[in-house]
C-alpha atoms as a PDB file:
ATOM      1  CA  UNK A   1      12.499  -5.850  11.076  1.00  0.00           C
ATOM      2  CA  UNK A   2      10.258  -8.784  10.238  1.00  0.00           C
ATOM      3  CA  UNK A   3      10.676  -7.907   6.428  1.00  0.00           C
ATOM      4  CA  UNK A   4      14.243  -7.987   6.672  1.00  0.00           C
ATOM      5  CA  UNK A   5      14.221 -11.539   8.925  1.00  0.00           C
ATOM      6  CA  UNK A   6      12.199 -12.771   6.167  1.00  0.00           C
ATOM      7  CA  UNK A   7      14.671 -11.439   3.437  1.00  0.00           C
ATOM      8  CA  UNK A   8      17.574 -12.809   5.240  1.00  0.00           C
ATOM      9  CA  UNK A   9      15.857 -16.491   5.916  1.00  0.00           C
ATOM     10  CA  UNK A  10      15.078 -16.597   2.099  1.00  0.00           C
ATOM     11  CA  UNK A  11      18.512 -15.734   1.108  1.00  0.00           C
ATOM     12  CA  UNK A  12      19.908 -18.518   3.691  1.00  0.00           C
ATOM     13  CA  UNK A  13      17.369 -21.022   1.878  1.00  0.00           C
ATOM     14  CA  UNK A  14      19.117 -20.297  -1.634  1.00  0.00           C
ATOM     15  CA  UNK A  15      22.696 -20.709  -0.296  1.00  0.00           C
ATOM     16  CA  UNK A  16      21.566 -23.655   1.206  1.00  0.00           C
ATOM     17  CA  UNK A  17      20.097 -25.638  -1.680  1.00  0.00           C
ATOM     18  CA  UNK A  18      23.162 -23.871  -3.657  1.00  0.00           C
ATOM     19  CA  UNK A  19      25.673 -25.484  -0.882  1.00  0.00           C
ATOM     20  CA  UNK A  20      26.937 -22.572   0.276  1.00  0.00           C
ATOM     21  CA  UNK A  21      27.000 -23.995   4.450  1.00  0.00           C
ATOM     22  CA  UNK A  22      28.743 -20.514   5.639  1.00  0.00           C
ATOM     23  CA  UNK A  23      26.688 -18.119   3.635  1.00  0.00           C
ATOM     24  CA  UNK A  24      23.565 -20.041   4.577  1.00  0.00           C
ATOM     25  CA  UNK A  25      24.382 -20.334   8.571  1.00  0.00           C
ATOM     26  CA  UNK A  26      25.485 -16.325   8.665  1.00  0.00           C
ATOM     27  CA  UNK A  27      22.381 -15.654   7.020  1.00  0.00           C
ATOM     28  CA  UNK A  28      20.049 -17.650   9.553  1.00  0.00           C
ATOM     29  CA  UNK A  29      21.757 -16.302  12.700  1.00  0.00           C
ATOM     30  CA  UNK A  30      21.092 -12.800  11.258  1.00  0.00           C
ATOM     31  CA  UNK A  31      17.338 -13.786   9.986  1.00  0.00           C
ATOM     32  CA  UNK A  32      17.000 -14.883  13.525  1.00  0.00           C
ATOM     33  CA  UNK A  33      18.142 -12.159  15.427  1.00  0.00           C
ATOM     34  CA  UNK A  34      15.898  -9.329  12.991  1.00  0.00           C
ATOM     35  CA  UNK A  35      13.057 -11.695  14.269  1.00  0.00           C
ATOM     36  CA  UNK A  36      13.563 -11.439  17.810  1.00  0.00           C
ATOM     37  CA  UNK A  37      14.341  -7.652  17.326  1.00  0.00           C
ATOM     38  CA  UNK A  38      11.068  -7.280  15.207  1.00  0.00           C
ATOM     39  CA  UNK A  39       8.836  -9.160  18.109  1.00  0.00           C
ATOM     40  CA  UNK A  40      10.772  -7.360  20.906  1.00  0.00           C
ATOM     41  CA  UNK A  41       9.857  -3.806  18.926  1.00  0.00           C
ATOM     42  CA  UNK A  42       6.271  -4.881  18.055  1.00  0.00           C
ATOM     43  CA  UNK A  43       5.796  -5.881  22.205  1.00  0.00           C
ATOM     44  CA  UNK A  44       7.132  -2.831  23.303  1.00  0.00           C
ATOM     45  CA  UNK A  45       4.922  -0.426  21.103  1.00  0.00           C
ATOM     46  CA  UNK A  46       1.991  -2.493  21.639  1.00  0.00           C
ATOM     47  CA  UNK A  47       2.361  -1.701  25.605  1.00  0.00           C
ATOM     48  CA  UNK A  48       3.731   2.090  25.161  1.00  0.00           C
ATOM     49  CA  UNK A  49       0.611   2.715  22.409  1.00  0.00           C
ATOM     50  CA  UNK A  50       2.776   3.746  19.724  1.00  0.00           C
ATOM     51  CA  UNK A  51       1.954   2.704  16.303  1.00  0.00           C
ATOM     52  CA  UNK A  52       2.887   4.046  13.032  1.00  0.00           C
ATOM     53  CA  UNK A  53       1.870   7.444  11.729  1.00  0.00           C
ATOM     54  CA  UNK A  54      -1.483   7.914  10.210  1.00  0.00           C
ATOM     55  CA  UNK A  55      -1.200   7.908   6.367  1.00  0.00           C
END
């Protein structure tokens, strides 16, 4: 989830500098809400103990 906030905030920095306002503001609410999604995930499996598969 963090990747894709990170994906999302870079693609609202190009259609910023581009000037594409609606583009740009769509893609920072979304960047924003992968973020809080992403930290509310990573919380929760921190306190359950569930991490990722060993490789």
């Amino acid at each position: 989830m963090i990747g894709w906030a990170f994906i999302f905030l870079i693609i609202a920095i190009i259609a910023g500098v581009l000037g594409f306002s609606g583009i740009a503001g769509a893609a920072t609410q979304i960047a924003w809400i992968a973020f809080v999604v992403g930290i509310i995930m990573a919380i929760f499996f921190f306190l359950t103990g569930r991490g990722s598969p060993p490789s």
